[in-house]
Structures are given as C-alpha cells and as structure tokens.
C-alpha atoms as a PDB file:
ATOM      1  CA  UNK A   1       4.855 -25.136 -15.846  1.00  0.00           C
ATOM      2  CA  UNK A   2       3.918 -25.931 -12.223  1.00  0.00           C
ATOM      3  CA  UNK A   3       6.408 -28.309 -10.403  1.00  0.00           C
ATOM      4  CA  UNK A   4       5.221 -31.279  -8.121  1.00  0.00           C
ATOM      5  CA  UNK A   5       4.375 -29.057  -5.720  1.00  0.00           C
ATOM      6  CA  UNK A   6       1.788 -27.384  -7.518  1.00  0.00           C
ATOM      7  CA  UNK A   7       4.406 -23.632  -7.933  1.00  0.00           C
ATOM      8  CA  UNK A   8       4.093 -21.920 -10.778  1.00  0.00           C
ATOM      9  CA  UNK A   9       7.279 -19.525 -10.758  1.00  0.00           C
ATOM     10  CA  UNK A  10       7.363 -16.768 -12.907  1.00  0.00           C
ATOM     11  CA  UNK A  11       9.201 -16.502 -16.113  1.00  0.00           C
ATOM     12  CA  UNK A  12      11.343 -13.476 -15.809  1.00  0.00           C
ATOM     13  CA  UNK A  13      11.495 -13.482 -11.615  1.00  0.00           C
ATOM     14  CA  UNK A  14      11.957 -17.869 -11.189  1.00  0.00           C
ATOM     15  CA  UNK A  15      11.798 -17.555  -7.476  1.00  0.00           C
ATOM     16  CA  UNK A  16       8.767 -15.038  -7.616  1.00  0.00           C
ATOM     17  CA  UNK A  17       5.161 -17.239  -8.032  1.00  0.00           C
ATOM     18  CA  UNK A  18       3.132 -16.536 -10.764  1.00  0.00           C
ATOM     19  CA  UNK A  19      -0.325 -14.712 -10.549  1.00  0.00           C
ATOM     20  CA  UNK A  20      -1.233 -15.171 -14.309  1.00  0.00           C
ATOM     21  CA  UNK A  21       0.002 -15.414 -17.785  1.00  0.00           C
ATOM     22  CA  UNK A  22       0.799 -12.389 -19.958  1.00  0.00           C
ATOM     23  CA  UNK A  23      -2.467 -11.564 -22.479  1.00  0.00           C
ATOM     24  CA  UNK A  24       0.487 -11.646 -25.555  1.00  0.00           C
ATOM     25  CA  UNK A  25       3.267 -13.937 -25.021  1.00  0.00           C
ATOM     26  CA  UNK A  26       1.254 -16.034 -22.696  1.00  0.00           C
ATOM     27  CA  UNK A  27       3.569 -16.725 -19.886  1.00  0.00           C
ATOM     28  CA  UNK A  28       3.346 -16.475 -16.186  1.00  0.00           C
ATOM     29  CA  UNK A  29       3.795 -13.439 -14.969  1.00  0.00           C
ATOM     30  CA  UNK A  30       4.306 -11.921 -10.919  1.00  0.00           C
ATOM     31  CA  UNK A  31       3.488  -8.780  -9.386  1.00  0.00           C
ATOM     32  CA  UNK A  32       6.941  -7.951 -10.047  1.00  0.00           C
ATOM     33  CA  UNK A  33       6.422  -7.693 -13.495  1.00  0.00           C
ATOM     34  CA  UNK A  34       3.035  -6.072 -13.221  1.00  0.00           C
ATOM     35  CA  UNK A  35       4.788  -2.845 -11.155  1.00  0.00           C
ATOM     36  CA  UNK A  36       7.382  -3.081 -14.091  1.00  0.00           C
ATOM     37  CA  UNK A  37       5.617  -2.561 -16.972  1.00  0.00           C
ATOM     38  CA  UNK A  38       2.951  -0.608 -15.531  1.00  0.00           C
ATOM     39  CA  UNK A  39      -0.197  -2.909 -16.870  1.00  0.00           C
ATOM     40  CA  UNK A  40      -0.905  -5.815 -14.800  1.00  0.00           C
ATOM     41  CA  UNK A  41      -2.059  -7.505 -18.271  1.00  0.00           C
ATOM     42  CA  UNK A  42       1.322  -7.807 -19.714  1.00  0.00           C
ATOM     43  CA  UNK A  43       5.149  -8.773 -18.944  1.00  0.00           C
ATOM     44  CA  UNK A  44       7.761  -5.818 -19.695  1.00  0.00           C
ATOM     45  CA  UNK A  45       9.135  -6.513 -22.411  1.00  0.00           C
ATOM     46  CA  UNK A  46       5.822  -7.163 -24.347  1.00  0.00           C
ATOM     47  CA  UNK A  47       4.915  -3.929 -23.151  1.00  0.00           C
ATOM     48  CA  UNK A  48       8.055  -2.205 -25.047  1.00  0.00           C
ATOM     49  CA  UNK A  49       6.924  -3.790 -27.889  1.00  0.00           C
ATOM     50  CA  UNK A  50       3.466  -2.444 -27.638  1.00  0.00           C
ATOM     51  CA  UNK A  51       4.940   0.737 -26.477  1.00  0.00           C
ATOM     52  CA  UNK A  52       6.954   0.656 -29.557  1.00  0.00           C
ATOM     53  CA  UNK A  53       4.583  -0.246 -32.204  1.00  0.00           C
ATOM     54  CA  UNK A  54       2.340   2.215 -31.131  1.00  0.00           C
ATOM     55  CA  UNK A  55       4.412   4.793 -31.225  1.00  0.00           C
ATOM     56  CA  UNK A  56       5.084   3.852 -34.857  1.00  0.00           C
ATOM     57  CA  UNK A  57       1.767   4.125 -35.741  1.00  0.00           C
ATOM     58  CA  UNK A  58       1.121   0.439 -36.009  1.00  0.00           C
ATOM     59  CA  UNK A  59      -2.443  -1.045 -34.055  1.00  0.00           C
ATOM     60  CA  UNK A  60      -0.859  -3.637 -31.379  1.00  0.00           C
ATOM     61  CA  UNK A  61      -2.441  -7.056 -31.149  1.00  0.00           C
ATOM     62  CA  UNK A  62      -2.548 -10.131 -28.842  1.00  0.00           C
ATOM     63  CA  UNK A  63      -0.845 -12.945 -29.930  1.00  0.00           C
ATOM     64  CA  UNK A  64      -2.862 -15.651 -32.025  1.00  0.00           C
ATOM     65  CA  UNK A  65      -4.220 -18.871 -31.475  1.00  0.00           C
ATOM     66  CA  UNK A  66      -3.236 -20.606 -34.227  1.00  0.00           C
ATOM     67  CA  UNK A  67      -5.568 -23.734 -35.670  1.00  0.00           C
ATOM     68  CA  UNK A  68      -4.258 -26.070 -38.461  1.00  0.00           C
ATOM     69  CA  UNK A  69      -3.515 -24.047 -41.554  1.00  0.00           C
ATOM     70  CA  UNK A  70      -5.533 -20.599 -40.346  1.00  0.00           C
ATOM     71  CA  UNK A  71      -4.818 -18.189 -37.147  1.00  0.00           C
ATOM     72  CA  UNK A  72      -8.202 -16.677 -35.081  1.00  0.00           C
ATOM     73  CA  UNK A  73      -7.529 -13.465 -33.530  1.00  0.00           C
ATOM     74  CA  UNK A  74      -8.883 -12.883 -30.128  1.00  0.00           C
ATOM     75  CA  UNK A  75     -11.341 -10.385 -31.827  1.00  0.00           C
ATOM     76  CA  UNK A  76     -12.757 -13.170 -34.154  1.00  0.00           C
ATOM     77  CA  UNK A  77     -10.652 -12.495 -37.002  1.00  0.00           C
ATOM     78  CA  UNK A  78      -9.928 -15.468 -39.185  1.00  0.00           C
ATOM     79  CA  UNK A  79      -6.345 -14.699 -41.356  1.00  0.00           C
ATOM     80  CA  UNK A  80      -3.962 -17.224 -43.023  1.00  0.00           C
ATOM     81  CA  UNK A  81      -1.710 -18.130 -41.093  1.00  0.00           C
ATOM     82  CA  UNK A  82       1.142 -17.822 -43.528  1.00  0.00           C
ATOM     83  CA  UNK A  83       0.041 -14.305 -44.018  1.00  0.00           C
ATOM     84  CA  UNK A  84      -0.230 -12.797 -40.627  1.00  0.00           C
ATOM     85  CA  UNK A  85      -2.572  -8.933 -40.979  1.00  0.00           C
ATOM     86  CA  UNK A  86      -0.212  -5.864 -40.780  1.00  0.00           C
ATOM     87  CA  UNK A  87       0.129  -4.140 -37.392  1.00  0.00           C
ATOM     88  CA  UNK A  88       0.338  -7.903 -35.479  1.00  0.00           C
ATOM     89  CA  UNK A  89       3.383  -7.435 -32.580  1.00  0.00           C
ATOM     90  CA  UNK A  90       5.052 -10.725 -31.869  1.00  0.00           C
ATOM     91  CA  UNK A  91       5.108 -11.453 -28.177  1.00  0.00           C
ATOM     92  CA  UNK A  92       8.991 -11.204 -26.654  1.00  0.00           C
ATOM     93  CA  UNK A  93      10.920 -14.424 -26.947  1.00  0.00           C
ATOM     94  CA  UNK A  94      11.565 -16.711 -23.960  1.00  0.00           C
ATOM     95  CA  UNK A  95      15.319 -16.382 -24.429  1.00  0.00           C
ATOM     96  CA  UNK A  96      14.964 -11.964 -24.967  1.00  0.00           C
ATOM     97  CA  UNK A  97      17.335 -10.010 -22.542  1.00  0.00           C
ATOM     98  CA  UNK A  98      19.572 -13.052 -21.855  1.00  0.00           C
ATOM     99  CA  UNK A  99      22.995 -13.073 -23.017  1.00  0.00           C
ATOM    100  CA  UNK A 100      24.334 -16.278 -24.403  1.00  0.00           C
ATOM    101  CA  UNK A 101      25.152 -19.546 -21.337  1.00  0.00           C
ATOM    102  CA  UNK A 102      22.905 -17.455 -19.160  1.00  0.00           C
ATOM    103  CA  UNK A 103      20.772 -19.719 -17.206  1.00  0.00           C
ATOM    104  CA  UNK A 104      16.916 -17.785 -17.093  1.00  0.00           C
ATOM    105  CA  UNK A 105      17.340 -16.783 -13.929  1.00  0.00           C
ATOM    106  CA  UNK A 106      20.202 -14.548 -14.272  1.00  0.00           C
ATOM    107  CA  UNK A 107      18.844 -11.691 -16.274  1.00  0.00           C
ATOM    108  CA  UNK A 108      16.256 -11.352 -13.721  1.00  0.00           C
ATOM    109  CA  UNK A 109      19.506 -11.087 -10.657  1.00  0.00           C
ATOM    110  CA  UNK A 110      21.182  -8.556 -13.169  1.00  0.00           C
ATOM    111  CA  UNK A 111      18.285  -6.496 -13.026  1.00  0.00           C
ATOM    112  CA  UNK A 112      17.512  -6.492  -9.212  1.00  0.00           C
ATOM    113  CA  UNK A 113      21.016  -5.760  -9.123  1.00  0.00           C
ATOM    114  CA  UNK A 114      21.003  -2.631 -11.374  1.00  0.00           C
ATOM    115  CA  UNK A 115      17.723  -1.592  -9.502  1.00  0.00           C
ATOM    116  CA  UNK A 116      19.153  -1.877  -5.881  1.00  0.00           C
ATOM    117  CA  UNK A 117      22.243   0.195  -6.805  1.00  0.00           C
ATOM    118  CA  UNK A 118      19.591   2.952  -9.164  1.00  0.00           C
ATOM    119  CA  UNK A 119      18.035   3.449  -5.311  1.00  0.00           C
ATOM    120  CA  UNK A 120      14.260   3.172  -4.091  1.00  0.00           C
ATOM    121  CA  UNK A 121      13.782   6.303  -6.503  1.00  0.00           C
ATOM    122  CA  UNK A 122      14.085   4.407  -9.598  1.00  0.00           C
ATOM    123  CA  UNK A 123      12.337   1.159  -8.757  1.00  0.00           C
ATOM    124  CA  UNK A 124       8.655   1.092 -10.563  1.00  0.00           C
ATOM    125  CA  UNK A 125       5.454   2.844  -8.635  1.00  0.00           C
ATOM    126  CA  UNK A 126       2.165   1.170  -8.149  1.00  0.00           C
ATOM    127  CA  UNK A 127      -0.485   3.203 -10.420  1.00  0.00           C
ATOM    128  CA  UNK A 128      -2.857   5.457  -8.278  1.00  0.00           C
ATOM    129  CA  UNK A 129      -6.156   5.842  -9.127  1.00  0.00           C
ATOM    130  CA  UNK A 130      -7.268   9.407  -9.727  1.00  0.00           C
ATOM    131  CA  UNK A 131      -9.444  10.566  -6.954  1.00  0.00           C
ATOM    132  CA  UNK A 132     -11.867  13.325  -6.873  1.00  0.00           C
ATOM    133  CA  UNK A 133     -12.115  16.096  -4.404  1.00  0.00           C
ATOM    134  CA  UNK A 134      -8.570  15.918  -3.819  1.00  0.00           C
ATOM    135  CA  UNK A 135      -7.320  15.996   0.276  1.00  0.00           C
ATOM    136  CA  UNK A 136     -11.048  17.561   1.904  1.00  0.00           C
ATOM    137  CA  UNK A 137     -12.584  14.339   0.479  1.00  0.00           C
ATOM    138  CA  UNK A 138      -9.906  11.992   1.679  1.00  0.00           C
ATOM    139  CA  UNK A 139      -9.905  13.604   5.366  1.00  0.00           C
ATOM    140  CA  UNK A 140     -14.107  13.051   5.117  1.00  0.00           C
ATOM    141  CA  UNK A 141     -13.883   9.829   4.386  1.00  0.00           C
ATOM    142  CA  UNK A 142     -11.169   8.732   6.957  1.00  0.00           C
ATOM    143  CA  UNK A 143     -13.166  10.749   9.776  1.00  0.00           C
ATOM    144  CA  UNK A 144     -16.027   8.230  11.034  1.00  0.00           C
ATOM    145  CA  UNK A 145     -13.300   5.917  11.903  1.00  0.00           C
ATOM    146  CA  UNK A 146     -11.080   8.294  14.147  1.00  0.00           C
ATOM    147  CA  UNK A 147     -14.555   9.590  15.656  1.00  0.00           C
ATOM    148  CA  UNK A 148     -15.721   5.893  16.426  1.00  0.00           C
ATOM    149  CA  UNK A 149     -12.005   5.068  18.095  1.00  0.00           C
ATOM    150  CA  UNK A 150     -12.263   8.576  19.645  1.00  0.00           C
ATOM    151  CA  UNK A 151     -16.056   7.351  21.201  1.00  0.00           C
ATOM    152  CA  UNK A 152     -14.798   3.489  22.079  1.00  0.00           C
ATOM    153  CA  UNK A 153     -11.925   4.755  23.714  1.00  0.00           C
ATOM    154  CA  UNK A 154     -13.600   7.741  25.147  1.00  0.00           C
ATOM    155  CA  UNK A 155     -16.340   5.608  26.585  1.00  0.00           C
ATOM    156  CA  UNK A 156     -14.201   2.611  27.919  1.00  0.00           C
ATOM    157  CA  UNK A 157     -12.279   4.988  30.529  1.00  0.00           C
ATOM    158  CA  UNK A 158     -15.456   6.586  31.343  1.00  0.00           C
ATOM    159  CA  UNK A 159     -16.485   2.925  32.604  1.00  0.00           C
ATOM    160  CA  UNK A 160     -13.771   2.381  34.505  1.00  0.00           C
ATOM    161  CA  UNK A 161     -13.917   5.444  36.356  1.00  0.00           C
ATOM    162  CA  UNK A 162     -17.718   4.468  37.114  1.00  0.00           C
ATOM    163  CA  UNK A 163     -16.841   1.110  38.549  1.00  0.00           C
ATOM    164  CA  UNK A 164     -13.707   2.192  40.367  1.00  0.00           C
ATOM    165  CA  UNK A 165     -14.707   5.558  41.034  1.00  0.00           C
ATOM    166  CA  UNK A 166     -11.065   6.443  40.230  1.00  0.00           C
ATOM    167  CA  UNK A 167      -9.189   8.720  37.742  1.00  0.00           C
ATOM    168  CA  UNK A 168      -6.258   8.915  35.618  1.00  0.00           C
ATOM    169  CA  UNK A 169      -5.235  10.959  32.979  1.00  0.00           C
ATOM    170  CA  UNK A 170      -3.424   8.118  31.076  1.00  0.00           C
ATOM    171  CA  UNK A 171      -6.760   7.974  29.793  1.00  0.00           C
ATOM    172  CA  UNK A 172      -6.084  11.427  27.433  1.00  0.00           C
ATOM    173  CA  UNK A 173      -2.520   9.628  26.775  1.00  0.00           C
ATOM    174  CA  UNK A 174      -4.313   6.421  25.238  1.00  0.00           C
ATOM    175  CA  UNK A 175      -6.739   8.990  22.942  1.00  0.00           C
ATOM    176  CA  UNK A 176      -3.437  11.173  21.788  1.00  0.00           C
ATOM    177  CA  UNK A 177      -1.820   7.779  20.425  1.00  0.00           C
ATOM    178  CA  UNK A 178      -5.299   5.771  19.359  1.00  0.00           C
ATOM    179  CA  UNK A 179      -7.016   8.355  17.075  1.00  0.00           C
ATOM    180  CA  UNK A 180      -4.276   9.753  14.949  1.00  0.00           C
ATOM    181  CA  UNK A 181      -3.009   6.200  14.213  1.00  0.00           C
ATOM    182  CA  UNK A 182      -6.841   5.357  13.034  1.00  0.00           C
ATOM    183  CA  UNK A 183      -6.798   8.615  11.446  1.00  0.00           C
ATOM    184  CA  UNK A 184      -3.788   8.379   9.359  1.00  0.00           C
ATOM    185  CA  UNK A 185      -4.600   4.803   8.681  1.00  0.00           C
ATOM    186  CA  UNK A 186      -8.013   5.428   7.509  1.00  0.00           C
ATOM    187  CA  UNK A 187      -7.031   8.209   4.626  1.00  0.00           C
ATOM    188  CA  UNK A 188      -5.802   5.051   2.758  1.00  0.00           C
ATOM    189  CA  UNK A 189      -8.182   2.481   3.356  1.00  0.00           C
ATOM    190  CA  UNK A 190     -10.544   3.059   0.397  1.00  0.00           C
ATOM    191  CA  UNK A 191     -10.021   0.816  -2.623  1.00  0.00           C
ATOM    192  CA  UNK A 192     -11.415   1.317  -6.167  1.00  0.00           C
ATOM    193  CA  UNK A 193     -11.437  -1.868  -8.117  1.00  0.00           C
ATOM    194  CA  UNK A 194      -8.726  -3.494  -6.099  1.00  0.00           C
ATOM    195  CA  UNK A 195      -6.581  -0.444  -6.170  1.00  0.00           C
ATOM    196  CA  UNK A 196      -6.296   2.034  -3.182  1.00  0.00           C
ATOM    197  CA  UNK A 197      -7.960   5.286  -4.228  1.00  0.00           C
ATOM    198  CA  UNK A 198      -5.195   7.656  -2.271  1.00  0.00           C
ATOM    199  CA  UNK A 199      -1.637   6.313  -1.491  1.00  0.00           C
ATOM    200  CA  UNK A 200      -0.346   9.244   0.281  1.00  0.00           C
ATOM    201  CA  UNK A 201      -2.350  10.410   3.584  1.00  0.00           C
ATOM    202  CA  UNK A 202      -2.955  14.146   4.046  1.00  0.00           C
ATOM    203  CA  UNK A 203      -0.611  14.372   6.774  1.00  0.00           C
ATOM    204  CA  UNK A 204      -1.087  18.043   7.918  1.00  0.00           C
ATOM    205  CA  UNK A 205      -4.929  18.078   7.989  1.00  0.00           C
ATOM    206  CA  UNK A 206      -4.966  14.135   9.375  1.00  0.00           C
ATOM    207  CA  UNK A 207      -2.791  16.091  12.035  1.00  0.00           C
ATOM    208  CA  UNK A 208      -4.610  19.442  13.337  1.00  0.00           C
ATOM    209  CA  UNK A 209      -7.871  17.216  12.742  1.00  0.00           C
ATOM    210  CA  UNK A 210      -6.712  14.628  15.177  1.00  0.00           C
ATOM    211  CA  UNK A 211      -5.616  17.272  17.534  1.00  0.00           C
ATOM    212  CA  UNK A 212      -8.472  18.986  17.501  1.00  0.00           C
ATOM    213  CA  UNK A 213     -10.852  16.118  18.242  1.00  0.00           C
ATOM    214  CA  UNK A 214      -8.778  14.593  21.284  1.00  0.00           C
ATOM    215  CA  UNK A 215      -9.049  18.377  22.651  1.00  0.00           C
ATOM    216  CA  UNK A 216     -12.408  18.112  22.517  1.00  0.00           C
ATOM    217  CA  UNK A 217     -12.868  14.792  23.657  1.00  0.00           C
ATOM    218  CA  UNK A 218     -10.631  15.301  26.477  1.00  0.00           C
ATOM    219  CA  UNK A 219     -12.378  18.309  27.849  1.00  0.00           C
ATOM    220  CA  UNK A 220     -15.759  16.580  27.644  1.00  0.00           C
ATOM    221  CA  UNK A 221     -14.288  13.279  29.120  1.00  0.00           C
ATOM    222  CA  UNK A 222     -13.052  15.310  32.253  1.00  0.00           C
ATOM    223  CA  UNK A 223     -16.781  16.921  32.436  1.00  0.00           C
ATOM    224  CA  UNK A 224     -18.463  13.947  32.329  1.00  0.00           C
ATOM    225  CA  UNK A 225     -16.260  11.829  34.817  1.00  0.00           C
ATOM    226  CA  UNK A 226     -16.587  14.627  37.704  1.00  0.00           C
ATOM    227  CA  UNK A 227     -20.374  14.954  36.749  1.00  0.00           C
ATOM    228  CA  UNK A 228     -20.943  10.802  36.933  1.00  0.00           C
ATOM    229  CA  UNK A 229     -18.515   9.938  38.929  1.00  0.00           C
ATOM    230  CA  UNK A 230     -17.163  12.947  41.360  1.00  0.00           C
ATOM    231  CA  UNK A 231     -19.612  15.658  42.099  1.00  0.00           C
ATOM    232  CA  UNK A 232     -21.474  13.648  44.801  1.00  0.00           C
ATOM    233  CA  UNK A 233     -18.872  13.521  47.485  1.00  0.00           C
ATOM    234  CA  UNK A 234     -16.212  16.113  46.085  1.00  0.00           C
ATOM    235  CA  UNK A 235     -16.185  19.531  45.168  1.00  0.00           C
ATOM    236  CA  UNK A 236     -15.121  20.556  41.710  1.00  0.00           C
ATOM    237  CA  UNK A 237     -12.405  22.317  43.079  1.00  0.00           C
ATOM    238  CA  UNK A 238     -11.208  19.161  45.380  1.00  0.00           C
ATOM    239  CA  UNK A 239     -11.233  17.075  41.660  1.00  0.00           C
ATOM    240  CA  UNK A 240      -9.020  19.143  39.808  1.00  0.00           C
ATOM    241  CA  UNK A 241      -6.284  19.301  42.846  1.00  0.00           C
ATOM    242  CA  UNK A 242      -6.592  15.858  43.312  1.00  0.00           C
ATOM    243  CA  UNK A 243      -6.221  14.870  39.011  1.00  0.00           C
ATOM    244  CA  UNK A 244      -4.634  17.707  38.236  1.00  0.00           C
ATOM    245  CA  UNK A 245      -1.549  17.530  39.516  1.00  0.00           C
ATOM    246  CA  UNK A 246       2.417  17.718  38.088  1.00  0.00           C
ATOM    247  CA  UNK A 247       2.037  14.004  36.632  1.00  0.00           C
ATOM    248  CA  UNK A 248      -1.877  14.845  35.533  1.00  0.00           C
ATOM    249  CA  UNK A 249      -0.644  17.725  33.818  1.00  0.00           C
ATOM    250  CA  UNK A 250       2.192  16.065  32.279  1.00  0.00           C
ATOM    251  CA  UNK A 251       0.360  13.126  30.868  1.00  0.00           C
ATOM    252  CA  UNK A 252      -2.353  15.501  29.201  1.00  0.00           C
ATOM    253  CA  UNK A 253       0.353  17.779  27.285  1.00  0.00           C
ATOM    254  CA  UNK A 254       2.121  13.892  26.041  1.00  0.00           C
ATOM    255  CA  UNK A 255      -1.319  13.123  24.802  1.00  0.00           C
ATOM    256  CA  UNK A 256      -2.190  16.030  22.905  1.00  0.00           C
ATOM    257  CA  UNK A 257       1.020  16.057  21.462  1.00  0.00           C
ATOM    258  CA  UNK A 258       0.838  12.857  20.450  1.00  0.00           C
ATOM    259  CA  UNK A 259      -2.252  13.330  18.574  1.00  0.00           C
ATOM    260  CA  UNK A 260      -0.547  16.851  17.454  1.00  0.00           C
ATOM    261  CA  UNK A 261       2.758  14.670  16.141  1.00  0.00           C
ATOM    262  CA  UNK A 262       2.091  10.965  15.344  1.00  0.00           C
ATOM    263  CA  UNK A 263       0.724  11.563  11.638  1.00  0.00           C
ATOM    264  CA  UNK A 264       4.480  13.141  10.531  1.00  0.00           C
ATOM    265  CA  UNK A 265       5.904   9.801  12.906  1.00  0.00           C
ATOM    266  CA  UNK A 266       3.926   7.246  10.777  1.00  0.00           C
ATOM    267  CA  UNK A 267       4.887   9.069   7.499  1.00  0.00           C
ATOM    268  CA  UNK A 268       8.572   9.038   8.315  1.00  0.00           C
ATOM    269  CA  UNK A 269       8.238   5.239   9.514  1.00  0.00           C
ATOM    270  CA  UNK A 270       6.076   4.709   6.065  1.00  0.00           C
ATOM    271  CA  UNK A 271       8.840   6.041   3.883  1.00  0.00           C
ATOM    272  CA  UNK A 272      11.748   3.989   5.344  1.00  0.00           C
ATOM    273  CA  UNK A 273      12.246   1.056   3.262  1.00  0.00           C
ATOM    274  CA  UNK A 274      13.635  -2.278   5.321  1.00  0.00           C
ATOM    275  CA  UNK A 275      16.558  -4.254   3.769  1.00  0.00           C
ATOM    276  CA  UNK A 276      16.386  -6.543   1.659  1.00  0.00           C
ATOM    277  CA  UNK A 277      18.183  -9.933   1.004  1.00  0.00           C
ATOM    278  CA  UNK A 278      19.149 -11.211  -2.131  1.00  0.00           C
ATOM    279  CA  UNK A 279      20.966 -14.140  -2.460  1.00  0.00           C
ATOM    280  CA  UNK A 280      23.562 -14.593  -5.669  1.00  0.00           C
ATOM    281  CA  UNK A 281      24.015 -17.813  -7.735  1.00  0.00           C
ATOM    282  CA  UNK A 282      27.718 -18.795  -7.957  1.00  0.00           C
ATOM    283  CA  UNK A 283      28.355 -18.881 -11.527  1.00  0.00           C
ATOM    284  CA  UNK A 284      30.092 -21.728 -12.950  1.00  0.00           C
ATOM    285  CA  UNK A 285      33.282 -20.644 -14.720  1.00  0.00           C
ATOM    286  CA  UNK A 286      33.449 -21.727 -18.746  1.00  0.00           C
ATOM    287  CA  UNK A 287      33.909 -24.760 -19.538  1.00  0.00           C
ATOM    288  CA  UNK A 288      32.434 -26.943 -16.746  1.00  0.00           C
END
C-alpha cells in the first residue's frame, strides 16, 4: 500500500518503488524483480511456480477474482469457487522465502547479499531482443549519426578558419574523439518495444569504420581549408610548412588514433561495474 507520501515500495525489495503489481499474486513488483524472474509480468517466485507447473505438464493460470460464492477467471471462466479447475497455480504467499521473526525486508538483504558475493556474473541479464542481420545491420544503422557529427564538426572548424583565416590541427583531434564516441553510442540506440534491439556494440567494425571516416574527413578538411581559406596569398607548399609542423603532425596521429582506439576504451569503461552501497539492518537479538 502507498504511504503518505504517495511510495509504493515493492514487496520483495521494501526500499525499491514499485512499477506494477504481479499479473498472479497481485503485488507490487520493481524492476528488480522483473530482471529476476526474467518476465516483467510476474514476481520470482510466481515465476518458479509457473516454471514448475509447466514443467509438470499442468496449464498455469492467473490468480482469480473471486465474487461471492463463484470465482471468474481472467479468460471468462465461471468455476465454483469451492472447486477450483485442475491446472490453477496459487500465487506465492506474502510470508514465502522468509524464515520465521524475519521482518519482510530481510529475505530481500539475504539475497543481495548472496548475489554480491556470487559476483556481477551471476546477477540476472536484461532480455535482448533478437535482431536481424546480425553486426552489418547494427553498424548501418549507427552510421548516419557518426557521418552527421563527422559533417557538424567537420564544418564548424572549416568556419573558423574562414573568419580567422587561421589553422590548427586540434581540429582532426576533436573529429578522432567526437565520431567514435557517436559511433559506438549509436550501435545501441535502437529500441524495439521499449527494449534496446542490440546491447553489445560491434566494437571492431564501430572501430576501423570510425577510423576510416575521420581519414577521410581529415584529408578533405585540409583540402578545403587551403582551397577557401589559403591558396590566395600562400603557396601550397608555404601551408603545409607552416601547419605541418612537429606539433601539427603530432596532433593528427592523437586524432586518428583516437578514432582508431576509443570504441575498445568505452567498452572497457562499459564493463566496469561502480560500487555499490548497501546498508544492513541491525538485528534485534531474541527476545526484545
């Protein structure tokens, strides 16, 4: 039940708010539980149950509504309510999985417990949606953005060299950090009914792709500056002496390698999980 405050906490995870009730037992249920059992309809241990009587061969079914002296089924079925149909699985108790004096918040410490010292491997996975066409599809769909960065940022130092009639090859720095980010980024943006189609970025093609295009971009950015910019008071020759130099140089080989590298950076920073906090309840010893 919501308190004053309008929070409605979850049954199995108190200091988690609820997102909706389980379709069998009825209760409020978090994301928490959703990752646990795997179906965002149902709390885990209803979903043993179902688990269960489907693996003995029994047809699971919501729980009932019951009215007066007969129960409707949430497929229209009318049964007595004394004599429930065969194959009907009883949502899980409010007091299953607690041992006896256990307040209802301690079963759900217990198991954080048990899944912080299991490790990040055994802790529940969010489903992934199947995807067609597999990594080619995912890199297609990710590559308008980089290209659109790659333009915008592109364009914007071509600008500035128009107005100040100066150069600077941070600009090919700025393109190895900005597209591979939006790249990487990108491979995971699409969602299918609320769920993200791909949850793990292609990270060797997001990286020679992202490589490839600030190469390309970079060589045509240089181009077009002297062209615009240059080539009607210096000679080609006086440009690249000038731009070109020990700290030009330098800057253009930490761009590309940026865009060569940052993919396999994001995915290590992606994988690192941050601490967590968890604070424990003092337990009251028996008999106060």
């Amino acid at each position: 039940m919501p308190d004053e405050t309008g929070f409605k906490s979850c049954y199995r995870h108190p200091r988690r708010p609820a997102i909706r009730n389980c379709q069998y037992c009825e209760r409020p249920i978090c994301a928490e539980c959703e990752l646990e059992s795997g179906d965002h309809r149902v709390c885990g241990p209803c979903k043993k149950k179902l688990v269960s009587a489907t693996a003995a061969g029994v047809q699971p079914q919501a729980a009932p509504l019951g009215l007066g002296e007969v129960t409707v089924l949430r497929d229209g079925t009318v049964v007595d309510s004394e004599n429930p149909p065969a194959g009907t699985v009883e949502p899980a108790a409010p007091g299953e999985g607690q041992a006896p004096g256990e307040s209802p918040a301690e079963p759900a410490e217990r198991e954080g417990e048990a899944e912080e010292a299991a490790g990040p491997e055994a802790r529940p996975k969010a489903r992934e949606v199947e995807a067609p066409g597999g990594p080619l599809r995912q890199l297609a769909y990710a590559a308008p953005f980089s290209v659109a960065v790659d333009l915008a940022v592109a364009g914007a130092w071509l600008l500035v060299a128009v107005l100040t009639e100066q150069w600077t090859q941070i600009s090919i720095l700025t393109l190895g950090l900005a597209v591979p980010w939006v790249f990487y980024n990108a491979t995971t943006r699409k969602k299918r009914d609320g769920e993200p189609v791909w949850t793990e970025p292609p990270v060797v093609l997001v990286s020679i792709s992202s490589f490839t295009l600030v190469t390309l971009t970079a060589s045509l950015l240089e181009y077009l500056v002297y062209q615009t910019v240059f080539s009607s008071f210096m000679k080609f020759d006086a440009f690249v002496k000038e731009y070109f130099d020990g700290l030009g140089w330098a800057l253009i080989a930490i761009g590309l390698a940026c865009a060569l590298f940052t993919p396999f950076i994001l995915r290590i920073g992606g994988r690192r999980e941050l601490p967590r906090l968890r604070f424990r309840r003092r337990r009251k010893p028996p008999g106060m």
